[in-house]
C-alpha atoms as a PDB file:
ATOM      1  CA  UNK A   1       2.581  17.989  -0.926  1.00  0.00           C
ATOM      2  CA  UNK A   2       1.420  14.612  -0.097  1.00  0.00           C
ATOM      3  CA  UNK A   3       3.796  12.109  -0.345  1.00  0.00           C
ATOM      4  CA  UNK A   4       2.615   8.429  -2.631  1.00  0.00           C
ATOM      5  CA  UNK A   5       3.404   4.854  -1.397  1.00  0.00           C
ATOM      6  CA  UNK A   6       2.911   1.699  -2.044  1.00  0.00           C
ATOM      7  CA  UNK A   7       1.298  -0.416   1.117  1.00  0.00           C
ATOM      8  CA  UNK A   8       1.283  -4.073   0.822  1.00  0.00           C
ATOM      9  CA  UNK A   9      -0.167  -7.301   3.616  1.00  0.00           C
ATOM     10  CA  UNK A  10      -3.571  -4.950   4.076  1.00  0.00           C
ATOM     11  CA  UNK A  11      -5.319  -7.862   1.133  1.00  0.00           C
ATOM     12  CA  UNK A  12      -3.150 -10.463   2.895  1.00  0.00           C
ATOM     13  CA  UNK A  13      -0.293 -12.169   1.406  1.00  0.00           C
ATOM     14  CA  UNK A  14       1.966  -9.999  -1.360  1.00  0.00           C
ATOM     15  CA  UNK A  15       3.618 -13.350  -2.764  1.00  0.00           C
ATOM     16  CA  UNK A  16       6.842 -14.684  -1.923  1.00  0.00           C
ATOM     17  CA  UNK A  17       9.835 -13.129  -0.195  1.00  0.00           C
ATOM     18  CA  UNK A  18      11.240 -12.225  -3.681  1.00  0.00           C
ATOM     19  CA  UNK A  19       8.101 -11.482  -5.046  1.00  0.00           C
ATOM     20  CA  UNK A  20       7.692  -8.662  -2.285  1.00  0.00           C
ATOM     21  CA  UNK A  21      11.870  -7.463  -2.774  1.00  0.00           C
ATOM     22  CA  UNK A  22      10.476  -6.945  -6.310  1.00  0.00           C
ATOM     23  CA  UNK A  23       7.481  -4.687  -5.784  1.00  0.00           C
ATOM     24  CA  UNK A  24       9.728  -2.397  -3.869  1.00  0.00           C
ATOM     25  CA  UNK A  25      12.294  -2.654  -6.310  1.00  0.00           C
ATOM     26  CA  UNK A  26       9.843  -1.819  -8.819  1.00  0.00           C
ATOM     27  CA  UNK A  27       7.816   0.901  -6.651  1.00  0.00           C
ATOM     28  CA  UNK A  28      11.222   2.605  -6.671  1.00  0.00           C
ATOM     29  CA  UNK A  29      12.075   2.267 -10.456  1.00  0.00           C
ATOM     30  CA  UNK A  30       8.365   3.789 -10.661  1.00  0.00           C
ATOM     31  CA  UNK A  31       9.082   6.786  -8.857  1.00  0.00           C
ATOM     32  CA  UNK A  32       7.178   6.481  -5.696  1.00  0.00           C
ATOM     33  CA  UNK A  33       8.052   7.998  -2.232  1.00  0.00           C
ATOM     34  CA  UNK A  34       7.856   4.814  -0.296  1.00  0.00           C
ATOM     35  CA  UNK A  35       6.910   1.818   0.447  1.00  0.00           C
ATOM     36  CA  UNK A  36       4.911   0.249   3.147  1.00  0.00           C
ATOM     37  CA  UNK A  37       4.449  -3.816   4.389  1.00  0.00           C
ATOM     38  CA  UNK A  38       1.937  -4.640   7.221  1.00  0.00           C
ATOM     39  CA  UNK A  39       3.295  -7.612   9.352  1.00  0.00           C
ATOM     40  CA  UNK A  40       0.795 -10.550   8.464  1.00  0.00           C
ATOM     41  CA  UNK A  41       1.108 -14.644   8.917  1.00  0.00           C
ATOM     42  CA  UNK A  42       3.678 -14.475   6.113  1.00  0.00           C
ATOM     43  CA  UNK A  43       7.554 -13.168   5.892  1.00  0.00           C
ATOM     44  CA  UNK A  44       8.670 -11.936   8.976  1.00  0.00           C
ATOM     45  CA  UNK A  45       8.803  -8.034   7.073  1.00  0.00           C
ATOM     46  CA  UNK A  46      11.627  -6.401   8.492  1.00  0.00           C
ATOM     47  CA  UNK A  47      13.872  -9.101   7.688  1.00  0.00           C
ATOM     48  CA  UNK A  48      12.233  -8.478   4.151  1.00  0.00           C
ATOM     49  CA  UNK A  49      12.457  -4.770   4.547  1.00  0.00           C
ATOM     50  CA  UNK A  50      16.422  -5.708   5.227  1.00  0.00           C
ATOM     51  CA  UNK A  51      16.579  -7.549   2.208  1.00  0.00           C
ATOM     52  CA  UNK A  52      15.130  -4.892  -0.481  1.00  0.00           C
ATOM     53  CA  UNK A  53      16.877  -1.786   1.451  1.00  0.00           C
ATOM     54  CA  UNK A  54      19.912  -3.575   0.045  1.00  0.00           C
ATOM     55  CA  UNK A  55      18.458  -3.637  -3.739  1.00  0.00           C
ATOM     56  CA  UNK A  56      17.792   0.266  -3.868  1.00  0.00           C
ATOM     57  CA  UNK A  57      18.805   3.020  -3.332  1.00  0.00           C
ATOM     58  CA  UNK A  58      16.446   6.203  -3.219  1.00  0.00           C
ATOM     59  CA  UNK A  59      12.555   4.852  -1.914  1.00  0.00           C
ATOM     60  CA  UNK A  60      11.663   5.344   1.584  1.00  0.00           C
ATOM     61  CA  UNK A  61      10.491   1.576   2.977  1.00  0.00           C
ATOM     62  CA  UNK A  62       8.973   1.302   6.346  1.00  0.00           C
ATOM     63  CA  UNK A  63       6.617  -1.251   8.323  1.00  0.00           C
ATOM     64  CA  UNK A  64       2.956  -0.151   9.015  1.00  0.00           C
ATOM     65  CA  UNK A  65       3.095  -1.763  11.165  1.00  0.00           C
ATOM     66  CA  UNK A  66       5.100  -4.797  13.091  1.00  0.00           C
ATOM     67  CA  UNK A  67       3.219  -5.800  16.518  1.00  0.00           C
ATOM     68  CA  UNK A  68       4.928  -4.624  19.133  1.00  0.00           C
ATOM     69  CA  UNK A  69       3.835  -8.273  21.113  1.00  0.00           C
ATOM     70  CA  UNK A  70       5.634  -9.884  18.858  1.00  0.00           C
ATOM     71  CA  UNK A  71       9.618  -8.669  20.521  1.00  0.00           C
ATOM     72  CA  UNK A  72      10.715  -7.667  23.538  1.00  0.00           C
ATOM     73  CA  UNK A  73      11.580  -3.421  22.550  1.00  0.00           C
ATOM     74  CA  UNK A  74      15.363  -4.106  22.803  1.00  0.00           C
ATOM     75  CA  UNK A  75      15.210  -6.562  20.191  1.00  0.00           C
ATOM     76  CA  UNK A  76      13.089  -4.254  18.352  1.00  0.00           C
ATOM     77  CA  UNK A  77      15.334  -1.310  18.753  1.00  0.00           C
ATOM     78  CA  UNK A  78      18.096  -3.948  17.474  1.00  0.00           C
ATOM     79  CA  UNK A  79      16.251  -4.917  14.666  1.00  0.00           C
ATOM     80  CA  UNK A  80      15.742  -1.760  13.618  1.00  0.00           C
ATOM     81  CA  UNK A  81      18.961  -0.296  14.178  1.00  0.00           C
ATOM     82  CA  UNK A  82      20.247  -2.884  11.880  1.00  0.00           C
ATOM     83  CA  UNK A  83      18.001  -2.456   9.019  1.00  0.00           C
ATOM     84  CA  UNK A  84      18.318   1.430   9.392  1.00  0.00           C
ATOM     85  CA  UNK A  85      22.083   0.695   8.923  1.00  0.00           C
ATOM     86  CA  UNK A  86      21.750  -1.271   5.622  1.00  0.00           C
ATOM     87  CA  UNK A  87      18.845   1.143   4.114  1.00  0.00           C
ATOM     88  CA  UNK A  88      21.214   4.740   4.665  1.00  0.00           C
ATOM     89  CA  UNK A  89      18.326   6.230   7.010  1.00  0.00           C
ATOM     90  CA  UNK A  90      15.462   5.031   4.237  1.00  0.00           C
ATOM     91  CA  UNK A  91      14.062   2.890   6.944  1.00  0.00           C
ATOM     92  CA  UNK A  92      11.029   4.591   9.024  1.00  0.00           C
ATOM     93  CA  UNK A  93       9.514   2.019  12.351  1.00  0.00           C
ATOM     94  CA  UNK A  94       5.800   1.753  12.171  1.00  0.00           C
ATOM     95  CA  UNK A  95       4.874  -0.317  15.487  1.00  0.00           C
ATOM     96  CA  UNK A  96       1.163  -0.980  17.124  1.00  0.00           C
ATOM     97  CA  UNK A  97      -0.214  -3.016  19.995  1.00  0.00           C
ATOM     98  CA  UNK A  98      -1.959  -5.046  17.172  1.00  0.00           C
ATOM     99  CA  UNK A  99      -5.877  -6.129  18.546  1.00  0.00           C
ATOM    100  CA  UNK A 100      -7.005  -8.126  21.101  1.00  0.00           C
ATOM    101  CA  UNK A 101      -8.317 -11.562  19.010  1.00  0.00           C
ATOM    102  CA  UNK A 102      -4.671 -11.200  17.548  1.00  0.00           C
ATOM    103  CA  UNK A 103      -3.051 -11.275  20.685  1.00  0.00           C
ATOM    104  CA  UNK A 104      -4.967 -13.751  22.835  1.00  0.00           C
ATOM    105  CA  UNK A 105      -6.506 -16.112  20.217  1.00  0.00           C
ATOM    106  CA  UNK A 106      -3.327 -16.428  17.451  1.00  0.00           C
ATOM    107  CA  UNK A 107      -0.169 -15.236  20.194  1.00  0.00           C
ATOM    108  CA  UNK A 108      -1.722 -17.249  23.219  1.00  0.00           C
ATOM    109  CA  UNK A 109      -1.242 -14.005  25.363  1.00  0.00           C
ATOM    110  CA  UNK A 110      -2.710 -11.818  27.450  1.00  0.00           C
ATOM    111  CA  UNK A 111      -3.964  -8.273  26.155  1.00  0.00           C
ATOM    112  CA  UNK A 112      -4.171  -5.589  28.482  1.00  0.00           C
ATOM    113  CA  UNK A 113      -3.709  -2.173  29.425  1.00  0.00           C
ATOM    114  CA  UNK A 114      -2.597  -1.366  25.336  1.00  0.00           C
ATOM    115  CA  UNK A 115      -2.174   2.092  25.822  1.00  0.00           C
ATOM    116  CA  UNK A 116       0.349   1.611  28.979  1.00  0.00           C
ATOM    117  CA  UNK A 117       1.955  -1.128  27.519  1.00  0.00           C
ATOM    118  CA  UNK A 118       2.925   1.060  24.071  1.00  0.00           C
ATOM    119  CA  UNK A 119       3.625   3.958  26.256  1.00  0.00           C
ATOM    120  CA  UNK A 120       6.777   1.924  27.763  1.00  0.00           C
ATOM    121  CA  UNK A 121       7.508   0.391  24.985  1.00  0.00           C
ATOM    122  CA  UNK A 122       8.324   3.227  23.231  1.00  0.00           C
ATOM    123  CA  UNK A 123      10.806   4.749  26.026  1.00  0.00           C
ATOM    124  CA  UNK A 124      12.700   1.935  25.585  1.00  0.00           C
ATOM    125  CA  UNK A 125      13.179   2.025  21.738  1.00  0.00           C
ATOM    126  CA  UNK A 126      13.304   5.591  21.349  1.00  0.00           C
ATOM    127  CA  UNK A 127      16.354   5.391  24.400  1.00  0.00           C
ATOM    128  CA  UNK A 128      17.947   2.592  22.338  1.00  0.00           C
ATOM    129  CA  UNK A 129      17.686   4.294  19.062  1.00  0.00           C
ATOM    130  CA  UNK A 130      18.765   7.789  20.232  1.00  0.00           C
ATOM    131  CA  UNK A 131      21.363   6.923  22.349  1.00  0.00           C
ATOM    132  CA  UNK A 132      22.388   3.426  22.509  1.00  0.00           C
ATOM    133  CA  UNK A 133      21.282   2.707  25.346  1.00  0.00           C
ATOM    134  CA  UNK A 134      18.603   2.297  28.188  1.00  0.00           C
ATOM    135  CA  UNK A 135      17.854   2.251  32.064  1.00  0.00           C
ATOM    136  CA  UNK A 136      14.141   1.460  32.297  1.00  0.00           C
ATOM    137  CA  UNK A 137      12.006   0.030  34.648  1.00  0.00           C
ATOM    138  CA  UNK A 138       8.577   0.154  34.082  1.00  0.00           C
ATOM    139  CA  UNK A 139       5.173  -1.239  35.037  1.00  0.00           C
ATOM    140  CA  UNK A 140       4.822  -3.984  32.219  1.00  0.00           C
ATOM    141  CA  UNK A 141       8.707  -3.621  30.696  1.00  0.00           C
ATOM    142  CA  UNK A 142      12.237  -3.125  32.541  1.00  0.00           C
ATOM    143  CA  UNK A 143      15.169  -3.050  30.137  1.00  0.00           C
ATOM    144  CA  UNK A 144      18.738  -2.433  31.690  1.00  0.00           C
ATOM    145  CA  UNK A 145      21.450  -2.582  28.596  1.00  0.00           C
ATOM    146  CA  UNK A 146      24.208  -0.402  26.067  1.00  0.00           C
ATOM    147  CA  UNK A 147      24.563  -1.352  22.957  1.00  0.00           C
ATOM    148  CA  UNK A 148      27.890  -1.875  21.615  1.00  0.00           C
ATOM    149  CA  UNK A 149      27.411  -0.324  18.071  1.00  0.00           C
ATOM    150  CA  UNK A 150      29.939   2.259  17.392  1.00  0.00           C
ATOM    151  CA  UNK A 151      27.345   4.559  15.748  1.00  0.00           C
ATOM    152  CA  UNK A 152      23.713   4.835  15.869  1.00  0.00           C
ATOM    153  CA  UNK A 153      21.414   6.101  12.788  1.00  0.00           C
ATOM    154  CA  UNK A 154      18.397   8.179  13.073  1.00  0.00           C
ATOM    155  CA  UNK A 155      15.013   6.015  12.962  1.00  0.00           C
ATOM    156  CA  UNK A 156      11.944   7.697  12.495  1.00  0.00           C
ATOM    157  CA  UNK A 157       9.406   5.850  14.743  1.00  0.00           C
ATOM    158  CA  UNK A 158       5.533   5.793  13.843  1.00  0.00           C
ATOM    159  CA  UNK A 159       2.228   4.867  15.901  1.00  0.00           C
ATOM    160  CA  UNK A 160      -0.739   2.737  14.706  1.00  0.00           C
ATOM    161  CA  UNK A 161      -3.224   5.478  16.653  1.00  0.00           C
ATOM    162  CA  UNK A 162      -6.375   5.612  16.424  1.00  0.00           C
ATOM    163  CA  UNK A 163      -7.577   6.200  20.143  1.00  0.00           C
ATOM    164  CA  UNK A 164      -7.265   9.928  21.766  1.00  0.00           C
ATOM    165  CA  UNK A 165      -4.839   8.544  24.235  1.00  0.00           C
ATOM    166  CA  UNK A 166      -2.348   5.999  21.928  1.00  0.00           C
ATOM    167  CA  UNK A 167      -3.112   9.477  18.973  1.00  0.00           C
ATOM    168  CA  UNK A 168      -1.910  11.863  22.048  1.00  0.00           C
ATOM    169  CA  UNK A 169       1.213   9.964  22.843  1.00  0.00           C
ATOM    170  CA  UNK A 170       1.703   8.904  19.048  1.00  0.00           C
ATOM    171  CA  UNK A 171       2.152  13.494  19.172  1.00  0.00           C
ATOM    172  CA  UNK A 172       3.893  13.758  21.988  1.00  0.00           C
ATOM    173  CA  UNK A 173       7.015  11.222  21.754  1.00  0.00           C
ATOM    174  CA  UNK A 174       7.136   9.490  17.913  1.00  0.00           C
ATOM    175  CA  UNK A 175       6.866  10.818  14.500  1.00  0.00           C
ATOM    176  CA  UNK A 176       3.779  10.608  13.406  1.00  0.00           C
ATOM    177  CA  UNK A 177       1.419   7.924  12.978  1.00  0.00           C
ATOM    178  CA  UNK A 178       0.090   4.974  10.325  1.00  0.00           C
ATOM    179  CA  UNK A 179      -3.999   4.848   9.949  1.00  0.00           C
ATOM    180  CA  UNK A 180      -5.907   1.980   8.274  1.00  0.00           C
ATOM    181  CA  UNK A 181      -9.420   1.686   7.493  1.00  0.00           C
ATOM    182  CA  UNK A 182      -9.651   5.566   8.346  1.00  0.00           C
ATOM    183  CA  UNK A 183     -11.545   7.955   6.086  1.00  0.00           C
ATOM    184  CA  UNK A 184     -11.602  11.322   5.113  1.00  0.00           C
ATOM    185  CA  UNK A 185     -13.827  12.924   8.006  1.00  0.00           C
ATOM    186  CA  UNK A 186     -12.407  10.793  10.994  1.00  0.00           C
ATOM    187  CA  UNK A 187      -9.050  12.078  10.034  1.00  0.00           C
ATOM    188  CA  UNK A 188     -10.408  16.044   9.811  1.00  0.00           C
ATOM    189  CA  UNK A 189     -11.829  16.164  12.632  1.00  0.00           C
ATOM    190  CA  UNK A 190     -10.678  13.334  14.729  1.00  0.00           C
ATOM    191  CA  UNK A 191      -7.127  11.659  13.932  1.00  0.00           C
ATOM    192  CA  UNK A 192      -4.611  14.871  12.555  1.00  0.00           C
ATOM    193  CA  UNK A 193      -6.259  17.429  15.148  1.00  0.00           C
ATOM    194  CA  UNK A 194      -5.570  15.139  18.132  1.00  0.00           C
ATOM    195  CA  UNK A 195      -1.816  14.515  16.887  1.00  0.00           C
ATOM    196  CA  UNK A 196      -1.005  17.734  15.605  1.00  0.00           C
ATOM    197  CA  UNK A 197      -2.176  19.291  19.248  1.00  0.00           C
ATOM    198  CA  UNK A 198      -0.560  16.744  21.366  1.00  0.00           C
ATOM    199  CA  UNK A 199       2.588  17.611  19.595  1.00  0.00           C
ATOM    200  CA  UNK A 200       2.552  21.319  19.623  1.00  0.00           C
ATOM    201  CA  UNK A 201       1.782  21.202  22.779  1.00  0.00           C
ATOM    202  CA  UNK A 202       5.208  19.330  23.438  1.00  0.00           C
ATOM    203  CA  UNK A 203       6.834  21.593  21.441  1.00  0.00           C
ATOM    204  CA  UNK A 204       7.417  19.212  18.127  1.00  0.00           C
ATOM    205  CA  UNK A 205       7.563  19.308  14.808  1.00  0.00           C
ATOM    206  CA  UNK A 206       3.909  18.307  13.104  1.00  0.00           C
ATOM    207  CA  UNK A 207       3.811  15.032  12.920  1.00  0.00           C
ATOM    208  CA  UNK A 208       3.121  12.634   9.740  1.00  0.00           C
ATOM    209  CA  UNK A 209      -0.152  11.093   9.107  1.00  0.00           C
ATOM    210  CA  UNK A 210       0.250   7.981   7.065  1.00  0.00           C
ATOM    211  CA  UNK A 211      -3.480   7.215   5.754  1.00  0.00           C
ATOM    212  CA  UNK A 212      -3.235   3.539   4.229  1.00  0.00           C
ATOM    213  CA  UNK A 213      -5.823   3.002   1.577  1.00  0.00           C
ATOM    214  CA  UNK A 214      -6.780  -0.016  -0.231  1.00  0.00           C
ATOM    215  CA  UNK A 215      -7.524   1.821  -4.267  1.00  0.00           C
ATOM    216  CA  UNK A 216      -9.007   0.410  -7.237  1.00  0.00           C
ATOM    217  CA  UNK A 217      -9.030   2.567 -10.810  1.00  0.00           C
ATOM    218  CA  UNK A 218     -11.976   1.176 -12.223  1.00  0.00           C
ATOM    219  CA  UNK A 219     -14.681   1.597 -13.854  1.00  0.00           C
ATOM    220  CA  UNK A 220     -16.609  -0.871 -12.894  1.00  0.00           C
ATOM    221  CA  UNK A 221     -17.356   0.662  -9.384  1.00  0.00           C
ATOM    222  CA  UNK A 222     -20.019  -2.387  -8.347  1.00  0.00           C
ATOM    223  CA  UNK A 223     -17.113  -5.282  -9.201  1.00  0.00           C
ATOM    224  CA  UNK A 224     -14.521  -3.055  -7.010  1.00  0.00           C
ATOM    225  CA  UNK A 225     -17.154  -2.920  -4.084  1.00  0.00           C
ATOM    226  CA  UNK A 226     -17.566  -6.485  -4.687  1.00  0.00           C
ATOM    227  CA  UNK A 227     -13.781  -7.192  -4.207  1.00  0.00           C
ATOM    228  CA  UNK A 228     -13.261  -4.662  -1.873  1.00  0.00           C
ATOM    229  CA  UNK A 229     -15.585  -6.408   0.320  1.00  0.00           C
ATOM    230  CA  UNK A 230     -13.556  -9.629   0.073  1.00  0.00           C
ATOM    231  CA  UNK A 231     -10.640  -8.540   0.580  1.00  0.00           C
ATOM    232  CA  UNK A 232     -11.219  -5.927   3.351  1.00  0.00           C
ATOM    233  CA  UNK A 233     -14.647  -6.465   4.547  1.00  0.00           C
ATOM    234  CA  UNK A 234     -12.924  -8.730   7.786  1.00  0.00           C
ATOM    235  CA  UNK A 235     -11.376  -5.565   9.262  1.00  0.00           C
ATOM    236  CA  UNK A 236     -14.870  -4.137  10.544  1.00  0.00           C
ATOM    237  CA  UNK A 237     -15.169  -6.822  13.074  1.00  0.00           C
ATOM    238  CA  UNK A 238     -11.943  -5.280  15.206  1.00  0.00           C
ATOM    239  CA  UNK A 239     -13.114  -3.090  17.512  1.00  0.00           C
ATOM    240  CA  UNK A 240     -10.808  -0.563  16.986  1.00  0.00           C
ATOM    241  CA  UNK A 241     -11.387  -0.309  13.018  1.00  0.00           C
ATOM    242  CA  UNK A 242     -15.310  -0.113  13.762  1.00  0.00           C
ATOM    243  CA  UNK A 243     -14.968   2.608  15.825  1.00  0.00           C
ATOM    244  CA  UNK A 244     -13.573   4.469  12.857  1.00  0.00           C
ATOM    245  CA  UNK A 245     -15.906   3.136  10.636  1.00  0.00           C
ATOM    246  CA  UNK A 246     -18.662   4.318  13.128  1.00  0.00           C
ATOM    247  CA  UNK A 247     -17.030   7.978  12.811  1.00  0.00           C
ATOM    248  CA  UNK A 248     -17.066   8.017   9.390  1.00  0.00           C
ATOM    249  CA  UNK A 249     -20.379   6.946   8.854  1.00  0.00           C
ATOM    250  CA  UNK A 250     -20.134   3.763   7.066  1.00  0.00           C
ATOM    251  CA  UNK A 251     -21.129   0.249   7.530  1.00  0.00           C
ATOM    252  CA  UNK A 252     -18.546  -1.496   5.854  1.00  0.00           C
ATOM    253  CA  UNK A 253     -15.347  -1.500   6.040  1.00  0.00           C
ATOM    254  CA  UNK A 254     -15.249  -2.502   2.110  1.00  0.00           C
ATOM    255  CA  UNK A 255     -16.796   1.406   1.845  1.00  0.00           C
ATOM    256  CA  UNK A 256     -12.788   2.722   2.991  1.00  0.00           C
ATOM    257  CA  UNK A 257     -11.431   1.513  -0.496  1.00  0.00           C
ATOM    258  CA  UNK A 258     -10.354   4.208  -3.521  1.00  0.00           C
ATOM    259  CA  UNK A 259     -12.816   3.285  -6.347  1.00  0.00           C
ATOM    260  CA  UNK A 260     -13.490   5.079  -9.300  1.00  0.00           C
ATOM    261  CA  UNK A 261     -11.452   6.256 -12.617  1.00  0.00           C
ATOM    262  CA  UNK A 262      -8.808   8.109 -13.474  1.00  0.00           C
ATOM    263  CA  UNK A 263     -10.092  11.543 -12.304  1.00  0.00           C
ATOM    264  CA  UNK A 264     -12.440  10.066  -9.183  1.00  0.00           C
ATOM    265  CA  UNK A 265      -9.925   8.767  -7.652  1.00  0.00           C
ATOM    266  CA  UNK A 266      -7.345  11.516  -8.459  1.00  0.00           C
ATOM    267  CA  UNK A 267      -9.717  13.820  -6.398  1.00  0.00           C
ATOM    268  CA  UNK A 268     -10.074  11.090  -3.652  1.00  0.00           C
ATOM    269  CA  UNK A 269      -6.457  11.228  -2.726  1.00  0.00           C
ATOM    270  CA  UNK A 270      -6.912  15.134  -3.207  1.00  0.00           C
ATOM    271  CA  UNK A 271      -9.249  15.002  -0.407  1.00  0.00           C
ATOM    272  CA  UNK A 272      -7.158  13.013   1.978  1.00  0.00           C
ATOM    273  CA  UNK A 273      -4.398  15.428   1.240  1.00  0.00           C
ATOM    274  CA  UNK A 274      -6.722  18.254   2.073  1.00  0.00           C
ATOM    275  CA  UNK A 275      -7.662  15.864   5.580  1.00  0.00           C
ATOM    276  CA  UNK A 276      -4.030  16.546   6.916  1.00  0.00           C
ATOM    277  CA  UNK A 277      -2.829  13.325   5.468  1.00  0.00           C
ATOM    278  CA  UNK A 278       1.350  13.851   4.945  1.00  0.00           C
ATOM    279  CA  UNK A 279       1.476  10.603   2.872  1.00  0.00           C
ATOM    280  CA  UNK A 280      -0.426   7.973   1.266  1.00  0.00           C
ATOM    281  CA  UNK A 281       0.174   4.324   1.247  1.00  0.00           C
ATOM    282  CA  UNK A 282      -1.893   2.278  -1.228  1.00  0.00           C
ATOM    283  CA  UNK A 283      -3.104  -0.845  -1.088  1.00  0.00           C
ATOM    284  CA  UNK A 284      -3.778  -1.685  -4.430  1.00  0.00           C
ATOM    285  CA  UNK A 285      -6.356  -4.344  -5.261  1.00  0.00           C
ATOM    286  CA  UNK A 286      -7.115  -5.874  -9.114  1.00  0.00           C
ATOM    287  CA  UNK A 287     -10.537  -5.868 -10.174  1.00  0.00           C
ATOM    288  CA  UNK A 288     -12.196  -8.011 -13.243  1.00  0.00           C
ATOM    289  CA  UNK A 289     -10.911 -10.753 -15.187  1.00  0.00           C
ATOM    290  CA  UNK A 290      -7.431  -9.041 -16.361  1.00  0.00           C
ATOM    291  CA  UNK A 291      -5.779  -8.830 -13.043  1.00  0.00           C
ATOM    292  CA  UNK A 292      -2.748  -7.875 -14.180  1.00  0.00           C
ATOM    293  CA  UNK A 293      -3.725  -5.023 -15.973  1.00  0.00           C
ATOM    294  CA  UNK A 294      -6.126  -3.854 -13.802  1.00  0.00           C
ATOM    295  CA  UNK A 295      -3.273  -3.594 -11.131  1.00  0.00           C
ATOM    296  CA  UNK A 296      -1.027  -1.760 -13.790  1.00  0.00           C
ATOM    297  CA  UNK A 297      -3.794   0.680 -14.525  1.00  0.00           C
ATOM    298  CA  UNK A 298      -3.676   1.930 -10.941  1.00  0.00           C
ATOM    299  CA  UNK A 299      -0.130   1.821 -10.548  1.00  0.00           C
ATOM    300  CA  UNK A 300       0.187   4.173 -13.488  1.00  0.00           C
ATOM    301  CA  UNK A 301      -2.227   6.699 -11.935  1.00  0.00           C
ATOM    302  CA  UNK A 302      -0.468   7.170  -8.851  1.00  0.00           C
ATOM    303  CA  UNK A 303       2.968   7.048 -10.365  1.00  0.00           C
ATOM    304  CA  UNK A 304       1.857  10.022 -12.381  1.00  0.00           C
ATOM    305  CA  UNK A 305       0.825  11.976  -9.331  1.00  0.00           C
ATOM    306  CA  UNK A 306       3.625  11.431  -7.173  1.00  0.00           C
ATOM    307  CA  UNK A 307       4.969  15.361  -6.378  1.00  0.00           C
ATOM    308  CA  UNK A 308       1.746  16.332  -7.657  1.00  0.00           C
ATOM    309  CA  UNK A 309      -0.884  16.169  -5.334  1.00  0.00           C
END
């Protein structure tokens, strides 16, 4: 059964810090399985994350994803210990290596060797997380510490993959992986067979596949395009979203949104669930002159077909 959440930071800022507490309030209130926030130029998200996990009760909320250049992985795996603490094991750890103009052109540092640099980042939070503590010494990262908590809660920890090697170790050592601006095809024959393989072959559980979506019920399919393209037409020029656009077949990355009514987009999500997709987070995006509304008629769909689908 795939599993429906709400994904927000994909169209860039949700709104103030309370504004975003409320959506996942709401979300929850609403019946959905989770919800997702991407770490943009805006509230630092797991601090957010911290915040709302105290304001619910049931939803699932997780990051897809937080840059991993952003903390040194023990202050990550603290972070995250502490929010996993407040939400009663709701809280799920998406983390990614971000992309290069990110790193170098807005962080003023140097990106290289992504794959290596996730690879020991990931020892040292998974270490931290399991067991509280860490002896590490690595090629890019050395971490030497115990932490002093008296008990340590499970945190599910989840990959922004898209390559065969960050997808291989995404199967081999986390739980799964987030995907964004991924479609249908690229995750059939490219994204859950190079997961699913690379953790059977380590002798783990399947993995999740987390395909965020930006979705528009509509009918007005040639306004939605039109917005899509504003709002999401930037992430083709990162290499690593082209090259799934390029696997897909499309030009644009404004081609990746959900657009159509009711029942199009119903069979849309259908497909993604018929992919390999475990979960869904949507990034919902208004179209026409009643932007409230617009937003509320897409809400409603995929509230009706959570634990249906």
């Amino acid at each position: 059964m795939l599993r429906i959440g709400l994904f927000i930071g994909g169209a860039g800022s949700a709104g103030t810090l309370q504004r975003q507490i409320s959506q996942i309030v709401e979300a929850e209130k609403a019946g959905f399985d989770s919800f997702w926030a991407a770490h943009i130029m805006d509230v630092d998200i797991m601090s957010m994350l911290c915040l709302a996990a105290e304001q619910t009760t049931r939803i699932e909320i997780g990051t897809a994803v937080t840059p991993t250049f952003l903390r040194h992985p023990i202050a990550m795996a603290q972070q995250a210990i502490t929010v996993q603490k407040v939400a009663n094991g709701r809280f799920t750890l998406g983390i990614g290596v971000s992309h290069k103009p990110v790193v170098e052109n807005r962080l003023g540092m140097k990106f290289q060797r992504p794959w290596r640099h996730m690879y020991e980042y990931l020892q040292i939070v998974q270490s931290l997380a399991r067991e509280g503590k860490v002896d590490y010494q690595g090629e890019m990262f050395s971490a030497n510490i115990e932490l002093t908590m008296p008990s340590l809660p499970k945190i599910p920890v989840l990959l922004a993959a898209l390559g065969p090697r960050m997808l291989k170790t995404a199967g081999q050592l986390a739980d799964g992986t987030i995907t964004w601006m991924t479609g249908v095809e690229t995750l059939k024959t490219h994204i859950v067979p190079t997961i699913n393989d690379a953790a059977r072959e380590a002798g783990r559980e399947t993995p999740r596949v987390i395909a965020a979506v930006p979705l528009a019920v509509t009918d007005d399919r040639e306004a939605a395009f039109e917005q899509s393209d504003k709002y999401f037409g930037r992430y083709g020029q990162l290499p690593s979203y082209r090259a799934m656009l390029d696997r897909e077949g499309v030009e644009s990355s404004a081609e990746m949104a959900l657009i159509g009514n009711e029942r199009e987009v119903e069979a849309m999500l259908k497909d993604y669930s018929d992919a390999g997709a475990t979960d869904i987070a949507v990034q919902i995006f208004p179209v026409g002159p009643k932007l409230d509304d617009s937003v509320m008629r897409s809400k409603q769909l995929l509230s009706d077909l959570v634990g249906k689908l």
